[in-house]
PDB file of N, CA and C in Angstrom:
ATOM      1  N   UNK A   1     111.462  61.612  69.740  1.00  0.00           N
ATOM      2  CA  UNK A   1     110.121  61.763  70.241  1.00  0.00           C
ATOM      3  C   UNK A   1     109.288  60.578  69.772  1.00  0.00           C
ATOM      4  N   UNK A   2     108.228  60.115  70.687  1.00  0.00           N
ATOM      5  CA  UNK A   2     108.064  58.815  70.664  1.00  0.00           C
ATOM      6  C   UNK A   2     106.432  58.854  70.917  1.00  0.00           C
ATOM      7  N   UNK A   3     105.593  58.221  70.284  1.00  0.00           N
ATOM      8  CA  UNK A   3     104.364  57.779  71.032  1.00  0.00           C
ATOM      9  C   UNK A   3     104.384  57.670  72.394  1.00  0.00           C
ATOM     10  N   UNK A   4     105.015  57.243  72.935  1.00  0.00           N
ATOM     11  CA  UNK A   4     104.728  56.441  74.212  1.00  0.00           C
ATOM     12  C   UNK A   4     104.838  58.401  74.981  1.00  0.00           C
ATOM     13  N   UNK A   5     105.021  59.304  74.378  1.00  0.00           N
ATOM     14  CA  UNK A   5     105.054  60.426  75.462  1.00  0.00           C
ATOM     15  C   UNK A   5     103.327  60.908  75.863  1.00  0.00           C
ATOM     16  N   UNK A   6     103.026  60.268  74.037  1.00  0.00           N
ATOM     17  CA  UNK A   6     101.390  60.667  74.578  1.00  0.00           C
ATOM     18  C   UNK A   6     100.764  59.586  75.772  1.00  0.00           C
ATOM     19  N   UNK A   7     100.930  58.617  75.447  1.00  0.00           N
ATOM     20  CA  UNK A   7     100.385  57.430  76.528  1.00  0.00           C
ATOM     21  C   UNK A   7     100.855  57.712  77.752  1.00  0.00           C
ATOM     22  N   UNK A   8     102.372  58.317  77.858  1.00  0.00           N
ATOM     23  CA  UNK A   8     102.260  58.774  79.258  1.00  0.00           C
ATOM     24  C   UNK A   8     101.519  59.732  80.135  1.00  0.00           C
ATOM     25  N   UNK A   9     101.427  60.743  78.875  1.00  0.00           N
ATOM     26  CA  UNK A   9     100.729  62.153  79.833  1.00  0.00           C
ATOM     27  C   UNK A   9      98.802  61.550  79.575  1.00  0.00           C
ATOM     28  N   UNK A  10      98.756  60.722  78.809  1.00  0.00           N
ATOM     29  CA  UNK A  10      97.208  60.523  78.872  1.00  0.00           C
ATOM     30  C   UNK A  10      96.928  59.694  80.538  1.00  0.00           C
ATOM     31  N   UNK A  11      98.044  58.655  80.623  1.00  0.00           N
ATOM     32  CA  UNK A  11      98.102  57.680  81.643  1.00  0.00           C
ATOM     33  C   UNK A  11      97.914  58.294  82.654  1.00  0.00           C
ATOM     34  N   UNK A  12      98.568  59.823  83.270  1.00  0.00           N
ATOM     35  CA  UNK A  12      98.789  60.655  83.951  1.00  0.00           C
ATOM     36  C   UNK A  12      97.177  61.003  84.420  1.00  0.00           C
ATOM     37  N   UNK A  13      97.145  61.728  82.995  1.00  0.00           N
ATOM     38  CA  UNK A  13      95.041  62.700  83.260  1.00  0.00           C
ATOM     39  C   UNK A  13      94.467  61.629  83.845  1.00  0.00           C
ATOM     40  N   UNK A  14      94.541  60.572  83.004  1.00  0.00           N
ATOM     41  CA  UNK A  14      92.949  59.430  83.945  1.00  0.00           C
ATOM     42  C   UNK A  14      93.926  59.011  84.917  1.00  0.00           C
ATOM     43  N   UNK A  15      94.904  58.859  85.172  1.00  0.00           N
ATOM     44  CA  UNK A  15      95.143  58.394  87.112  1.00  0.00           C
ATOM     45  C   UNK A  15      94.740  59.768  87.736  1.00  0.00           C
ATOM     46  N   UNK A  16      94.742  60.799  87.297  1.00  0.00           N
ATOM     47  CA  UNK A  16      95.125  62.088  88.770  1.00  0.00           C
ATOM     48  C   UNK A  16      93.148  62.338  88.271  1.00  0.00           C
ATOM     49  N   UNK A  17      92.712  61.882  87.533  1.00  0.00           N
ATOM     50  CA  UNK A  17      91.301  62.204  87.080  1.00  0.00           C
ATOM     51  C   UNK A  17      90.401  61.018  88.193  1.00  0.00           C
ATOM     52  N   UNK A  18      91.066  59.693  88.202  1.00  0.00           N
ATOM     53  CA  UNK A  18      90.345  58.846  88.941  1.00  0.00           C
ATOM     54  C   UNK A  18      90.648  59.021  90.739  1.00  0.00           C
ATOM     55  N   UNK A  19      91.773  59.547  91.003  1.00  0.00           N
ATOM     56  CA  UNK A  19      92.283  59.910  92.202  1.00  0.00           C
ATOM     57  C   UNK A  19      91.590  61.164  92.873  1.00  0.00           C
ATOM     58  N   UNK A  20      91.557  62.035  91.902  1.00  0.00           N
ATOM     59  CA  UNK A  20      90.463  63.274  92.342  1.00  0.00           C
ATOM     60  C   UNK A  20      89.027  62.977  92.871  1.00  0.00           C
ATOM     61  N   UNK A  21      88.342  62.301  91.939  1.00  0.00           N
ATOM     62  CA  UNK A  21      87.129  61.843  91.696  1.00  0.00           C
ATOM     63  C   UNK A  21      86.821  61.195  92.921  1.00  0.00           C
ATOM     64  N   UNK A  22      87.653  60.048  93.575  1.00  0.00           N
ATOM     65  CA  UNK A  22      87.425  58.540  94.440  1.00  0.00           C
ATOM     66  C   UNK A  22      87.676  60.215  95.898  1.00  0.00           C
ATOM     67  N   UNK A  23      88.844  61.313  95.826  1.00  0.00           N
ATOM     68  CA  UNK A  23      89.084  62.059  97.312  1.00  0.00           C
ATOM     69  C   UNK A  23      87.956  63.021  97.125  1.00  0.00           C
ATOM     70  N   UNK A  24      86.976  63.313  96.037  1.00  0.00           N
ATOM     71  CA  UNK A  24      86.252  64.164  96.229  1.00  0.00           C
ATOM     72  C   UNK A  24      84.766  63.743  96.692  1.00  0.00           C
ATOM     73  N   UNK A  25      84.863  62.478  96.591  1.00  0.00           N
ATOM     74  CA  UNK A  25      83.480  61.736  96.972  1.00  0.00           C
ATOM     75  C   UNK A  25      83.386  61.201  98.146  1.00  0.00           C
ATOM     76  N   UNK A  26      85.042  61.586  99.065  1.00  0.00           N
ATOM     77  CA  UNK A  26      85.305  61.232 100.121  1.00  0.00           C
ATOM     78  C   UNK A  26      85.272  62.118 101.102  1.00  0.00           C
ATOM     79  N   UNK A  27      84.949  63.201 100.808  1.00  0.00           N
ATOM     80  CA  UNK A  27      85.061  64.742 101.403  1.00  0.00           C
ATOM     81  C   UNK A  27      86.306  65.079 101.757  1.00  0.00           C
ATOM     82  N   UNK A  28      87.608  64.826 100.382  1.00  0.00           N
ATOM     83  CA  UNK A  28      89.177  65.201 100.840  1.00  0.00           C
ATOM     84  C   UNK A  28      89.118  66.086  99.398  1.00  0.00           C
ATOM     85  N   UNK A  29      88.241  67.538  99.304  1.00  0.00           N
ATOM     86  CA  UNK A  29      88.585  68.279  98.515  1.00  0.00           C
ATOM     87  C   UNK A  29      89.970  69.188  98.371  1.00  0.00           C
ATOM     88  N   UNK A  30      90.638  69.319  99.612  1.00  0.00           N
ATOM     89  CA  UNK A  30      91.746  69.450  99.471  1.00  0.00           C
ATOM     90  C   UNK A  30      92.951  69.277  99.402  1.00  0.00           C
ATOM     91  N   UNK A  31      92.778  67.931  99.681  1.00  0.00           N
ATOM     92  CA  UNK A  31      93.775  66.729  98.994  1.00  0.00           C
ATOM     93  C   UNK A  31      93.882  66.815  97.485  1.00  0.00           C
ATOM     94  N   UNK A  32      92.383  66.781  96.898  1.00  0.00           N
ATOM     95  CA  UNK A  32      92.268  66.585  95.628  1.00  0.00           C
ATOM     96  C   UNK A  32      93.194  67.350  94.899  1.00  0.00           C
ATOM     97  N   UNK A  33      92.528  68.705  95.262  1.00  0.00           N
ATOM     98  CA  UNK A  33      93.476  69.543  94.936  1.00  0.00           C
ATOM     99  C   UNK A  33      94.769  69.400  94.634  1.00  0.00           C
ATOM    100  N   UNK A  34      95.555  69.772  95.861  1.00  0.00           N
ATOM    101  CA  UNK A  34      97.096  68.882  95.859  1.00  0.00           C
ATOM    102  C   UNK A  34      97.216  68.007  94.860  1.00  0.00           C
ATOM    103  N   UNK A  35      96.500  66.409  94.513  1.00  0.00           N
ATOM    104  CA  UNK A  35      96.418  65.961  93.536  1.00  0.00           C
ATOM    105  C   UNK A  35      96.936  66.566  92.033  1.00  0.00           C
ATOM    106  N   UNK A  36      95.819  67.085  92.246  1.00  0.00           N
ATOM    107  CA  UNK A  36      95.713  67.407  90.680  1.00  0.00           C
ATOM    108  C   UNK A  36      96.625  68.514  90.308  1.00  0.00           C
ATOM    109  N   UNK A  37      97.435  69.554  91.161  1.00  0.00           N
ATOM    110  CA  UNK A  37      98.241  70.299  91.070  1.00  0.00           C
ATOM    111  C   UNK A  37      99.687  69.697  90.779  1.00  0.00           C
ATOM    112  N   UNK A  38      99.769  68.991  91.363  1.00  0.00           N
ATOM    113  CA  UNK A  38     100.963  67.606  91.507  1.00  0.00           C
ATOM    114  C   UNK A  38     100.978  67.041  90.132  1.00  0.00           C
ATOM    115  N   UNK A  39      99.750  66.372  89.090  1.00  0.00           N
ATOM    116  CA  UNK A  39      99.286  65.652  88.086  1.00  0.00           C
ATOM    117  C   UNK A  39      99.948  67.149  87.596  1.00  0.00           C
ATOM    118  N   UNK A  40      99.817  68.201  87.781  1.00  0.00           N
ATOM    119  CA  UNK A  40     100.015  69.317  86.357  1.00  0.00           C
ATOM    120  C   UNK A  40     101.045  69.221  86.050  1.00  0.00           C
ATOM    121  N   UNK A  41     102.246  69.476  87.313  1.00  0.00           N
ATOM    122  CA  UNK A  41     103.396  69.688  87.474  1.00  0.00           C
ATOM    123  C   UNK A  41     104.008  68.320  86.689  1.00  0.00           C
ATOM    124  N   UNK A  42     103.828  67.354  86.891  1.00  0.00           N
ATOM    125  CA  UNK A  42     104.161  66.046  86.875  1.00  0.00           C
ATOM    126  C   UNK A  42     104.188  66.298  84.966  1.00  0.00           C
ATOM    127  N   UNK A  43     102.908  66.482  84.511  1.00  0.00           N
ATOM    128  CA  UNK A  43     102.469  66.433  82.701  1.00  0.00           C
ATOM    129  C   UNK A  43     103.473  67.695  82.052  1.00  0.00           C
ATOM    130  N   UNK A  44     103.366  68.362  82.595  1.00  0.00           N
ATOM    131  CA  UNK A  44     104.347  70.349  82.194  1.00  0.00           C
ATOM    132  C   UNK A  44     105.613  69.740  82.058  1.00  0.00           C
ATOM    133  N   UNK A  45     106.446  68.806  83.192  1.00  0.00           N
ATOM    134  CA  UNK A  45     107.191  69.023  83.428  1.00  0.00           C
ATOM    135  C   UNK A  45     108.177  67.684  82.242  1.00  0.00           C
ATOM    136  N   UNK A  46     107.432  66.099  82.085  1.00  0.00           N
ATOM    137  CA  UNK A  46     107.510  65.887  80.542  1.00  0.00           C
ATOM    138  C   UNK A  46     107.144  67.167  79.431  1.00  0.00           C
ATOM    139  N   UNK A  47     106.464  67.559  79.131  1.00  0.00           N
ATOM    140  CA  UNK A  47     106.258  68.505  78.464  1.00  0.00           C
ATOM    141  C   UNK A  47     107.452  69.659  77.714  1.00  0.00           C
ATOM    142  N   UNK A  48     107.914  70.376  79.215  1.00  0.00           N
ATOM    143  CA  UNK A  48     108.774  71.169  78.731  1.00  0.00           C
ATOM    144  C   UNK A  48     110.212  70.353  78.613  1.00  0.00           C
ATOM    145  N   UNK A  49     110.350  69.243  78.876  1.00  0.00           N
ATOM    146  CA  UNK A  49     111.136  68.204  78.549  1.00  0.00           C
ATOM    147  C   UNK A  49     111.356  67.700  76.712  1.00  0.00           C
ATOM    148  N   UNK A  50     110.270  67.489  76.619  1.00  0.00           N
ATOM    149  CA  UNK A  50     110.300  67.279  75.292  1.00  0.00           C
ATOM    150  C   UNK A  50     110.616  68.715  74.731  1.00  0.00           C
ATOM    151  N   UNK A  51     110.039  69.805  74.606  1.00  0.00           N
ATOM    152  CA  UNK A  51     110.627  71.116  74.131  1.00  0.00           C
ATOM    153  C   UNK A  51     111.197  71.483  74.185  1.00  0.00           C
ATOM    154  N   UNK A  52     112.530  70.998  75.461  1.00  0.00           N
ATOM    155  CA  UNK A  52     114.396  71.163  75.458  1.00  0.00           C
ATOM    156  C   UNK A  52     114.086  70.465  74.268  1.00  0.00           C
ATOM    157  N   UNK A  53     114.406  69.444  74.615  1.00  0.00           N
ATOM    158  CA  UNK A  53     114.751  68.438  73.142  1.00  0.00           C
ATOM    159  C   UNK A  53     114.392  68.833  71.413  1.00  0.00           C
ATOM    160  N   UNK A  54     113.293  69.256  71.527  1.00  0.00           N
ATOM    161  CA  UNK A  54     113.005  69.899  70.086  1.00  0.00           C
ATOM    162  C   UNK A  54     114.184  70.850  69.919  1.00  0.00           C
ATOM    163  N   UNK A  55     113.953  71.590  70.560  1.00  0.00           N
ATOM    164  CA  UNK A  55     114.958  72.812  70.504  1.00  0.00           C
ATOM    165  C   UNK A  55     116.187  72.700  69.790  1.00  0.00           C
ATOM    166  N   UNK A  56     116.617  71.443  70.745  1.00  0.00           N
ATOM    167  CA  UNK A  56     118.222  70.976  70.921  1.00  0.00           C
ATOM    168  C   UNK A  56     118.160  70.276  69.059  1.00  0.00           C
ATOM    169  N   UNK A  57     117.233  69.884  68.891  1.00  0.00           N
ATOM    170  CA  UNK A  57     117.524  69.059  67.647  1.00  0.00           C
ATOM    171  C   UNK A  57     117.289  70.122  66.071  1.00  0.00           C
ATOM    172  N   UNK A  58     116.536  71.202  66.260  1.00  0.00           N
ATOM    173  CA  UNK A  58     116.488  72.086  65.692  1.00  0.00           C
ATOM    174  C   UNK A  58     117.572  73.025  65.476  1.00  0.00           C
ATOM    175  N   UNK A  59     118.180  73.463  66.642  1.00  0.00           N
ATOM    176  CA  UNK A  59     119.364  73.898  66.681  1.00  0.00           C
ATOM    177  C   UNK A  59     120.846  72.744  66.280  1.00  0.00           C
ATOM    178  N   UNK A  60     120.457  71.748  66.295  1.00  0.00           N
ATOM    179  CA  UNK A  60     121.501  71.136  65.233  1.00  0.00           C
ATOM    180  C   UNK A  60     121.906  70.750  64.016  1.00  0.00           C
ATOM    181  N   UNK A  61     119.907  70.923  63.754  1.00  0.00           N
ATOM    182  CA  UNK A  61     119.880  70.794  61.746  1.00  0.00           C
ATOM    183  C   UNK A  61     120.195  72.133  61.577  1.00  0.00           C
ATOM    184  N   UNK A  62     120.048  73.306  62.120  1.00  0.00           N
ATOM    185  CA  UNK A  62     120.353  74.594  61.408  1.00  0.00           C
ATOM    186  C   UNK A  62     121.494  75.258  61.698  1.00  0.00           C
ATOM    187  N   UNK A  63     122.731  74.479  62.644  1.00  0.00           N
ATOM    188  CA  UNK A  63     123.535  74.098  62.848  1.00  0.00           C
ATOM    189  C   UNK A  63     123.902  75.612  63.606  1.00  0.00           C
ATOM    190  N   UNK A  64     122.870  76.061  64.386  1.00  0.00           N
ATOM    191  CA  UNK A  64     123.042  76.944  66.033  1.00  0.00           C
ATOM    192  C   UNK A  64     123.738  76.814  66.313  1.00  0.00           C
ATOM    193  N   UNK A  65     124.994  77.419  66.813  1.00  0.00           N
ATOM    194  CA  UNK A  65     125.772  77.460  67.861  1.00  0.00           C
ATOM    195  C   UNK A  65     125.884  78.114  69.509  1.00  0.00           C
TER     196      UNK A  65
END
């Protein structure tokens, strides 16, 4: 596990944050939407990525089978 997971999911919020913002001032509120539902899926889905991995490494110091 690495820094760079935070810089990604931060990189993520302000793109799907500036993308929302530019379709909602455009009158594409339901694009936005989509957007930002997409941005969730996209952040969750590193997310529960990294929490396999914890798992996996936890279960090998305590030597889980």
């Amino acid at each position: 596990m690495d820094i760079s997971v935070i810089f990604k999911l931060a990189a993520i919020g302000i793109l799907v944050t500036v993308v929302c913002q530019i379709l909602k001032k455009s009158d594409r509120d339901d694009i936005s939407t989509v957007v930002s539902i997409v941005g969730l899926v996209i952040a969750l889905t590193i997310a529960v990525t990294m929490i396999a991995d914890l798992f996996g490494v936890i279960r090998e110091i305590f030597a889980f089978a």
